[in-house]
C-alpha atoms as a PDB file:
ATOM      1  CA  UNK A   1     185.386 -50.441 230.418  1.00  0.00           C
ATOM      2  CA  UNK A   2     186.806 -50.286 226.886  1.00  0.00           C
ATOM      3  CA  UNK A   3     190.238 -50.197 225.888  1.00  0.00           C
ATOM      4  CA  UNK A   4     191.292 -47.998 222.888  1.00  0.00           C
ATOM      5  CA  UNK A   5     194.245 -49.150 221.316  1.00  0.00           C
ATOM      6  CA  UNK A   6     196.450 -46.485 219.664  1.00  0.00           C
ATOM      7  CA  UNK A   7     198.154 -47.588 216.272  1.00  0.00           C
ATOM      8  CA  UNK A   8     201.659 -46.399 216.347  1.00  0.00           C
ATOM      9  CA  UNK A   9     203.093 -45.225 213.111  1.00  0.00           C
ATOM     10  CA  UNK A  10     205.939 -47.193 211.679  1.00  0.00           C
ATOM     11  CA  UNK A  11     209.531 -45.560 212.285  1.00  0.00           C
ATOM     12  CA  UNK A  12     210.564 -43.736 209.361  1.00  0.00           C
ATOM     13  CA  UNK A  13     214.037 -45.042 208.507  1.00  0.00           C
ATOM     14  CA  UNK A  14     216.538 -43.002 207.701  1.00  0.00           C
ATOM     15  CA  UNK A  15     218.733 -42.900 205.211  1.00  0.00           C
ATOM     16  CA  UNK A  16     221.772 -40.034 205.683  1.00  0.00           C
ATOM     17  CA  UNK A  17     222.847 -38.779 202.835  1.00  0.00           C
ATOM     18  CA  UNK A  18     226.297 -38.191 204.527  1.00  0.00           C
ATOM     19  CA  UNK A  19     228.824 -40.762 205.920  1.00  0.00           C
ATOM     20  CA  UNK A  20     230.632 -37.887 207.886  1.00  0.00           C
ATOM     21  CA  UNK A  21     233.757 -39.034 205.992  1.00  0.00           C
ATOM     22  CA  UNK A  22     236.255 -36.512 203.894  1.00  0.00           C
ATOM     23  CA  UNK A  23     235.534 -37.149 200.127  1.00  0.00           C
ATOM     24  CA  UNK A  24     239.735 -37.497 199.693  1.00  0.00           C
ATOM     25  CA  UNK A  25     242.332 -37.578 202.459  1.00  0.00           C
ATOM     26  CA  UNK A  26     244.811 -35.592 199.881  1.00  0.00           C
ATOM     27  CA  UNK A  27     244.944 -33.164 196.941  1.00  0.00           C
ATOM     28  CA  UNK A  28     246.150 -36.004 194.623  1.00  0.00           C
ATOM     29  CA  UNK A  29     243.987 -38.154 195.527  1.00  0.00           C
ATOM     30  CA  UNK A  30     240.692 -35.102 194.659  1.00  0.00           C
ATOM     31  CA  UNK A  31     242.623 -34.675 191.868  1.00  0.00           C
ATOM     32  CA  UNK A  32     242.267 -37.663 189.800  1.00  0.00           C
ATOM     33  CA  UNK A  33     238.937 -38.230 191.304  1.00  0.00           C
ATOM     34  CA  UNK A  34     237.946 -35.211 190.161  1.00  0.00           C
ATOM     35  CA  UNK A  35     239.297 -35.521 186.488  1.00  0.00           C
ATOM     36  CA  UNK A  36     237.678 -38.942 186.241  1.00  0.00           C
ATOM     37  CA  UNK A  37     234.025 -37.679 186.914  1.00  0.00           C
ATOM     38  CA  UNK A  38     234.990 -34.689 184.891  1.00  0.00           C
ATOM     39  CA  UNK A  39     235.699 -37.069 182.322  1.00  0.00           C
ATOM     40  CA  UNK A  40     233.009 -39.403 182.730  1.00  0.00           C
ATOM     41  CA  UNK A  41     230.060 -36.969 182.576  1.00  0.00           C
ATOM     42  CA  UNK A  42     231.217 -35.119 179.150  1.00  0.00           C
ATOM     43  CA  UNK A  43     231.776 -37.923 177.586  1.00  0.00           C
ATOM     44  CA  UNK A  44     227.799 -38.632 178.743  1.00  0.00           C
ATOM     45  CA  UNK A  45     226.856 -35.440 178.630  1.00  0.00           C
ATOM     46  CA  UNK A  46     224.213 -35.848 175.436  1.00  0.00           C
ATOM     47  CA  UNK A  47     222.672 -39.199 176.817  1.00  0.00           C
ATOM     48  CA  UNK A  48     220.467 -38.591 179.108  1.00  0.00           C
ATOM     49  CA  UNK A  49     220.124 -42.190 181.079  1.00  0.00           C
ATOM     50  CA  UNK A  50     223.863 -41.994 181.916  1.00  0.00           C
ATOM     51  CA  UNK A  51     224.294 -41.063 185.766  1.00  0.00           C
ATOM     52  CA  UNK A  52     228.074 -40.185 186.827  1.00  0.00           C
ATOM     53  CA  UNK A  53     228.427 -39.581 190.326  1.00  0.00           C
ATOM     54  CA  UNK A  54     231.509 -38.731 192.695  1.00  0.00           C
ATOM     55  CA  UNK A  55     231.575 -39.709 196.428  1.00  0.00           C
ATOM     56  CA  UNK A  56     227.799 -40.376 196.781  1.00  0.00           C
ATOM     57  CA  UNK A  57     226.051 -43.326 199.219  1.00  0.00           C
ATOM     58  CA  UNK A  58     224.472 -46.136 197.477  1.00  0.00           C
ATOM     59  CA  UNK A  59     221.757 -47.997 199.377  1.00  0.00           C
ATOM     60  CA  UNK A  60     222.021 -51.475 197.430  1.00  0.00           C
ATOM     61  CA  UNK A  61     218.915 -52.669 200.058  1.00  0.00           C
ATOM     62  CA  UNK A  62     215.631 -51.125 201.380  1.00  0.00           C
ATOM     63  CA  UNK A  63     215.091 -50.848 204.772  1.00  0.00           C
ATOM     64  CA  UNK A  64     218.923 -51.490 206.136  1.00  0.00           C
ATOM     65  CA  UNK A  65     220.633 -47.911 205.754  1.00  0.00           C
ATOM     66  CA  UNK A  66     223.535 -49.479 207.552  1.00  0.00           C
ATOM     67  CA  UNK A  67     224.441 -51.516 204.353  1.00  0.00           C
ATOM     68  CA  UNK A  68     225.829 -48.617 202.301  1.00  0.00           C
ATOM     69  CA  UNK A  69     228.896 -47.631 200.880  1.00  0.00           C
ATOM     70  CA  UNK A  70     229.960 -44.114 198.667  1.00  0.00           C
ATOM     71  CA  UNK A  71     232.118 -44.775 195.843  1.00  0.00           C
ATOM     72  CA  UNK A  72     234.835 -42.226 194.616  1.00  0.00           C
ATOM     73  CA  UNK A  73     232.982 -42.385 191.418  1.00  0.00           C
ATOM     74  CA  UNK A  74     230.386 -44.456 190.032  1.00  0.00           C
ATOM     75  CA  UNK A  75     228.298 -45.382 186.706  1.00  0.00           C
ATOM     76  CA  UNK A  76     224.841 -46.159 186.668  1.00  0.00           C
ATOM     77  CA  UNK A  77     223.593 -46.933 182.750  1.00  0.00           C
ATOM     78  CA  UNK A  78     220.472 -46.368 182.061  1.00  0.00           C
ATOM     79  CA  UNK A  79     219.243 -44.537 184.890  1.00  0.00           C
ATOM     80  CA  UNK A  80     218.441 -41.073 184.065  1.00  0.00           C
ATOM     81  CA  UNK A  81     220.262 -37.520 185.002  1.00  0.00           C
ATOM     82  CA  UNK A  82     219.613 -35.927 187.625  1.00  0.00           C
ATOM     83  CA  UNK A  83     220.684 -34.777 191.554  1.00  0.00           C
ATOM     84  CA  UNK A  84     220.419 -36.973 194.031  1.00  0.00           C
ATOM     85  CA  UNK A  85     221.467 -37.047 197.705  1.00  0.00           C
ATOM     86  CA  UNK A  86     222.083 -40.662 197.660  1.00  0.00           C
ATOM     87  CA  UNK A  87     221.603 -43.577 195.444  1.00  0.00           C
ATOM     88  CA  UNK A  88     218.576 -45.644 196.811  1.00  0.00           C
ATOM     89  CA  UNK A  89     219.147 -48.677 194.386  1.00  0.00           C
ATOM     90  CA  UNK A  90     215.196 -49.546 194.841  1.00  0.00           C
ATOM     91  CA  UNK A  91     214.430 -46.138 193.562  1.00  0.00           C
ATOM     92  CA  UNK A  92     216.453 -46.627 190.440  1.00  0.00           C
ATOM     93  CA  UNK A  93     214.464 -49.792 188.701  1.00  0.00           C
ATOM     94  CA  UNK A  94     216.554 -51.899 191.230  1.00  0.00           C
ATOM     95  CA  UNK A  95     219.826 -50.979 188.899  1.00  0.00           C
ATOM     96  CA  UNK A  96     222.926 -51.351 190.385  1.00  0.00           C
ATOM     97  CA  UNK A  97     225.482 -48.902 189.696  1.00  0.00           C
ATOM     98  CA  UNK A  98     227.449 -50.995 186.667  1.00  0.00           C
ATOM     99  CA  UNK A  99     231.039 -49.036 186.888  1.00  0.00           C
ATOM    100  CA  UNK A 100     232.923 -47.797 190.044  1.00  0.00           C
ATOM    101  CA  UNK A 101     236.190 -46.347 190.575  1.00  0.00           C
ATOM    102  CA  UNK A 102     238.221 -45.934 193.748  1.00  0.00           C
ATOM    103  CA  UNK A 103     241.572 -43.709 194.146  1.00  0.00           C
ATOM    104  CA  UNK A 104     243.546 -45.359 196.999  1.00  0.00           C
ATOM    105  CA  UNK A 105     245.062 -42.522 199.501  1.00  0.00           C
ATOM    106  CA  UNK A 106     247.715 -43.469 202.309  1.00  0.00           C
ATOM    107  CA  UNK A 107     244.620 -43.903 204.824  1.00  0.00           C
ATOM    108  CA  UNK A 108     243.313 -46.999 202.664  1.00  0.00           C
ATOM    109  CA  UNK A 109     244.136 -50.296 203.796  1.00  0.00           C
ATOM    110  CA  UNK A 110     244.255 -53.614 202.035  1.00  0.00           C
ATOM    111  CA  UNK A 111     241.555 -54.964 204.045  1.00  0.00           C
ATOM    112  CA  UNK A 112     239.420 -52.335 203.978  1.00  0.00           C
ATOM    113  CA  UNK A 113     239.726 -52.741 199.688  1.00  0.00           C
ATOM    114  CA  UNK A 114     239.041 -56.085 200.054  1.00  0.00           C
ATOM    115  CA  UNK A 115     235.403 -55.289 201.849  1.00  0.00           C
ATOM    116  CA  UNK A 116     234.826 -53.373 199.528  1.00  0.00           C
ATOM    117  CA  UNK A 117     235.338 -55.239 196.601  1.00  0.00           C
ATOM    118  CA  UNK A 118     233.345 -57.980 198.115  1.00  0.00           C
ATOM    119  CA  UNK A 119     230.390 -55.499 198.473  1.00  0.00           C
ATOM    120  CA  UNK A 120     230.387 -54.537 194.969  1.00  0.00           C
ATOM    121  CA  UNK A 121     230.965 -58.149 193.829  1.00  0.00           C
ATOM    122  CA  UNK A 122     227.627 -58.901 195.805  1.00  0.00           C
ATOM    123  CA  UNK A 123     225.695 -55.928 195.176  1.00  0.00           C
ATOM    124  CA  UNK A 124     226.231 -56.241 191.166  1.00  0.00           C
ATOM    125  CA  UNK A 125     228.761 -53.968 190.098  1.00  0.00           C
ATOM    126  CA  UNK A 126     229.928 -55.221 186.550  1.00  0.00           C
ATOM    127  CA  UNK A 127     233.452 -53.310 186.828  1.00  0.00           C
ATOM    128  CA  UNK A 128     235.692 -52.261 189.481  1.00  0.00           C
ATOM    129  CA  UNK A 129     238.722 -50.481 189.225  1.00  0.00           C
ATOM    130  CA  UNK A 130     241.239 -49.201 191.585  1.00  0.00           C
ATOM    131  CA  UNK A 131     244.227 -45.995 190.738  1.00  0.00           C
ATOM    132  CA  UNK A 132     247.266 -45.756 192.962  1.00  0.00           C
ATOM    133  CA  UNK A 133     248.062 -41.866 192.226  1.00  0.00           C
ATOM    134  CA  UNK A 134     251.250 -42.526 193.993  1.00  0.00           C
ATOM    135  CA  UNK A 135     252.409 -45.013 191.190  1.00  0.00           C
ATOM    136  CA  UNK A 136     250.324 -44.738 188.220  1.00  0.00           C
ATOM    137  CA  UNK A 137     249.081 -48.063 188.538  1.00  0.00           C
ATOM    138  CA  UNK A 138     246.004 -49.058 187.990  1.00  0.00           C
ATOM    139  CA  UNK A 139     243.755 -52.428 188.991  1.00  0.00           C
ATOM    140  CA  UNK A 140     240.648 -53.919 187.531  1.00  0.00           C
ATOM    141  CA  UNK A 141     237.810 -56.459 188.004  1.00  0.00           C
ATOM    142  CA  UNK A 142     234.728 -57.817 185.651  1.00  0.00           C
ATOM    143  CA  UNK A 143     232.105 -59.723 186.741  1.00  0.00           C
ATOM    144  CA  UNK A 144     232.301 -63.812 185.879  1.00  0.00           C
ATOM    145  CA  UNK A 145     229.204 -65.129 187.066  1.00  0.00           C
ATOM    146  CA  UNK A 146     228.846 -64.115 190.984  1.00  0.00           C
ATOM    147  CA  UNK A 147     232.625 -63.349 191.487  1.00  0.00           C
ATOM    148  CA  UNK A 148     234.616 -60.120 190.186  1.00  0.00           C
ATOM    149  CA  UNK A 149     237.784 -61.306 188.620  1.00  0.00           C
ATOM    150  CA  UNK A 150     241.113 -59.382 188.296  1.00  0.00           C
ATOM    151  CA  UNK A 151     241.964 -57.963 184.796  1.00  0.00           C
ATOM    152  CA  UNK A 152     245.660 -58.986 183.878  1.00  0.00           C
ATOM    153  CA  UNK A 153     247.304 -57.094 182.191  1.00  0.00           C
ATOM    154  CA  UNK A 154     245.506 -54.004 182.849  1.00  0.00           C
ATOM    155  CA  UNK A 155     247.968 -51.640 180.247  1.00  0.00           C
ATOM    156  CA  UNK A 156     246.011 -51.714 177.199  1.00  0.00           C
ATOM    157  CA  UNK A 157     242.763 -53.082 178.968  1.00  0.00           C
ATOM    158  CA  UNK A 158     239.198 -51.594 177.217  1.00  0.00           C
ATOM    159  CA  UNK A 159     236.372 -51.619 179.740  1.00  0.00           C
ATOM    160  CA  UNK A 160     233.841 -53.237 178.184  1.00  0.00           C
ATOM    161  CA  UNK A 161     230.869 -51.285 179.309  1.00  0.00           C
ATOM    162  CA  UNK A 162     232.479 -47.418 179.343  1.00  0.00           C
ATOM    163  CA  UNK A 163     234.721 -48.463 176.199  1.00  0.00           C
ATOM    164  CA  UNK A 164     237.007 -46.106 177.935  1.00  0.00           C
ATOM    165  CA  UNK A 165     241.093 -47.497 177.659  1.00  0.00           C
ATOM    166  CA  UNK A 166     243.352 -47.915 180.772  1.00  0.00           C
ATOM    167  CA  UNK A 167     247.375 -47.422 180.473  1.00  0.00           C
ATOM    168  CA  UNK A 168     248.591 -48.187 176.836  1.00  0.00           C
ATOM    169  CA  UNK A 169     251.303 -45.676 177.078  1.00  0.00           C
ATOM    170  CA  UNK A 170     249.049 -43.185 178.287  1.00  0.00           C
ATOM    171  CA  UNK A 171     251.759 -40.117 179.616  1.00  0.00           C
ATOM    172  CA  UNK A 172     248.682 -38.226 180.879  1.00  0.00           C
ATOM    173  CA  UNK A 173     247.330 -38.487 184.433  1.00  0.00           C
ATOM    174  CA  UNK A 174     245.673 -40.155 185.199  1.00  0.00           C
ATOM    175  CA  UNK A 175     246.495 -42.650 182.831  1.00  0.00           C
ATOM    176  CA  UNK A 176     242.881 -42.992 180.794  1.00  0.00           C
ATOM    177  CA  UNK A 177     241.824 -42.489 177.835  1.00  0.00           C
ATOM    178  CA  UNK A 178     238.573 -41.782 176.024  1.00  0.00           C
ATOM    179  CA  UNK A 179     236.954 -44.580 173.538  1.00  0.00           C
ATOM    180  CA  UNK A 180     238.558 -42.178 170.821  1.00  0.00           C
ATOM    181  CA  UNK A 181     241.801 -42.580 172.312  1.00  0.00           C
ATOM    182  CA  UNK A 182     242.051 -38.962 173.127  1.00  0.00           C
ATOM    183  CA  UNK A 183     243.347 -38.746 177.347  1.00  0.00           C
ATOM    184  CA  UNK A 184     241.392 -37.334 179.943  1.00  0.00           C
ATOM    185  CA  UNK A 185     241.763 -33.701 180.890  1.00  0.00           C
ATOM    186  CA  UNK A 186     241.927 -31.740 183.358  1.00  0.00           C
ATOM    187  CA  UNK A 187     238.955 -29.593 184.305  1.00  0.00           C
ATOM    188  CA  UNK A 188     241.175 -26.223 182.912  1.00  0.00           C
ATOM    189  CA  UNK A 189     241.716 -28.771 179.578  1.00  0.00           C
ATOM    190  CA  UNK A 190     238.107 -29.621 179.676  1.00  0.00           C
ATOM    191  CA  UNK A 191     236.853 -26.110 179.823  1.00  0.00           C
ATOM    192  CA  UNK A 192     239.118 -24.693 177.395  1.00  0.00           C
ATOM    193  CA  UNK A 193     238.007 -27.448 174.722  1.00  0.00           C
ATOM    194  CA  UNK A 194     234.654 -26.782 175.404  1.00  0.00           C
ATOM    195  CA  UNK A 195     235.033 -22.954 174.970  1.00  0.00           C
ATOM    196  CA  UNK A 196     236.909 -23.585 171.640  1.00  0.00           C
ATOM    197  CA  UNK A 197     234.315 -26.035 170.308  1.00  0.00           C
ATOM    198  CA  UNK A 198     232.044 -23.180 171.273  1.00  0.00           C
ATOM    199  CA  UNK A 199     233.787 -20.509 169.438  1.00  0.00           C
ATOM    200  CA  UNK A 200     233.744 -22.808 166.388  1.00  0.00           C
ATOM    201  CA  UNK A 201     230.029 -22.784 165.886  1.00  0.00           C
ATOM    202  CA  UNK A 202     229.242 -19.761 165.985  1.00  0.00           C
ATOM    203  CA  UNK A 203     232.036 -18.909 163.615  1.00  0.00           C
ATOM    204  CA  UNK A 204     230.506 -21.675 161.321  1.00  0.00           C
ATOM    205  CA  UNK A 205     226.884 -20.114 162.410  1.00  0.00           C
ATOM    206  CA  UNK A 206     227.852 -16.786 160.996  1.00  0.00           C
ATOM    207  CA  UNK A 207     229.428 -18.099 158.089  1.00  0.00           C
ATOM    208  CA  UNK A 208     225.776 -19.579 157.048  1.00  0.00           C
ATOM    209  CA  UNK A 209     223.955 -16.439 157.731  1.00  0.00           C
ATOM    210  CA  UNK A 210     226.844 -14.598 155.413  1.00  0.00           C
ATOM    211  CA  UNK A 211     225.438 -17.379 152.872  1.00  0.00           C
ATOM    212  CA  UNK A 212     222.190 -16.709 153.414  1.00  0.00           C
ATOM    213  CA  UNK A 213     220.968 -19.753 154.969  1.00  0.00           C
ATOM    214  CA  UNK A 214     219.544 -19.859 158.465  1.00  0.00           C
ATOM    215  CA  UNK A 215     221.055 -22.316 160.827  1.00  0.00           C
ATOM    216  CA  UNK A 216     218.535 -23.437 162.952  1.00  0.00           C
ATOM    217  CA  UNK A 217     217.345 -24.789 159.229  1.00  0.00           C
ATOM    218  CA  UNK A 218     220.179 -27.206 159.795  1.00  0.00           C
ATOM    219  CA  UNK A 219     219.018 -28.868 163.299  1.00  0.00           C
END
């Protein structure tokens, strides 16, 4: 009598796009995470292979979900905008987020930033930096080879991939500035700007068509 062997379909693995953790343990701590995504993604906002994310999972390898970790905010150049419910780094040309930024809360402790900075040193991040809200301080890493090194001094420091400046006098919080040298804003600060920069075209809109020139000529 024959036997008929039944193929059994490979387990789907799963890859959640949710650690089940709070995104900040505090309002200070949203805070600045918030204004530094804010930040991030309109000073991106015309390229379109910039990807600023806040609090998402990264999967650095396919088929282990369990090696994973979600960033406060995080930098992938070159990969293109878009949503996402986590960052599968084989889905994204194998690119490794480049930038990420954690904002310590009371919860954090010193070996839990440690793990962490050893995971991003061996999954490829190029920059790591860490902001105590509670102090103002901030902390940085580049990658040297296979290692991430600490930045000293950090007041004054450019990161070489964002071009964005750390300390220097900076009185705003979080303590960054733009490559222009202007600070980050606030979300209000941010929307405000962008409302007046709005106003100011089509002021400057009108003005052509008083002229008599269209424009959309000008695009």
């Amino acid at each position: 009598m024959a036997t008929t062997v039944t193929k059994q379909k490979p387990t789907e693995i799963i890859y959640p796009d949710s650690d089940g953790k709070p995104m900040a343990d505090n309002t200070l701590q949203a805070d600045a995470m918030t204004i530094i995504y804010n930040n991030l993604r309109a000073m991106f906002a015309d390229d379109p292979n910039v990807f600023v994310a806040m609090d998402l999972l990264w999967y650095p390898v396919e088929g282990n979900p369990r090696i994973r970790v979600a960033p406060d905010v995080m930098v992938a150049l070159g990969r293109p905008k878009g949503h996402r419910g986590s960052y599968k780094q084989w889905e994204e040309g194998g690119v490794a987020p480049q930038v990420v930024f954690e904002v310590l809360s009371p919860g954090n402790r010193k070996a839990a930033m440690n793990a962490k900075r050893r995971f991003y040193a061996k999954y490829g991040v190029q920059e790591y930096y860490v902001y105590d809200p509670d102090t103002g301080l901030w902390q940085g890493w580049v990658r040297r080879g296979r290692r991430l090194t600490r930045v000293r001094p950090m007041d004054g420091w450019r990161s070489p991939l964002l071009g964005i400046v750390f300390g220097h006098g900076v009185r705003e919080y979080p303590g960054l500035r733009r490559p222009n040298l202007r600070p980050f804003l606030t979300f209000e600060a941010l929307e405000l700007r962008a409302e007046q920069e709005r106003i100011r075209a089509e002021r400057f809109a009108q003005r052509l068509r008083e002229l008599g020139v269209d424009p959309s000529e000008l695009e």
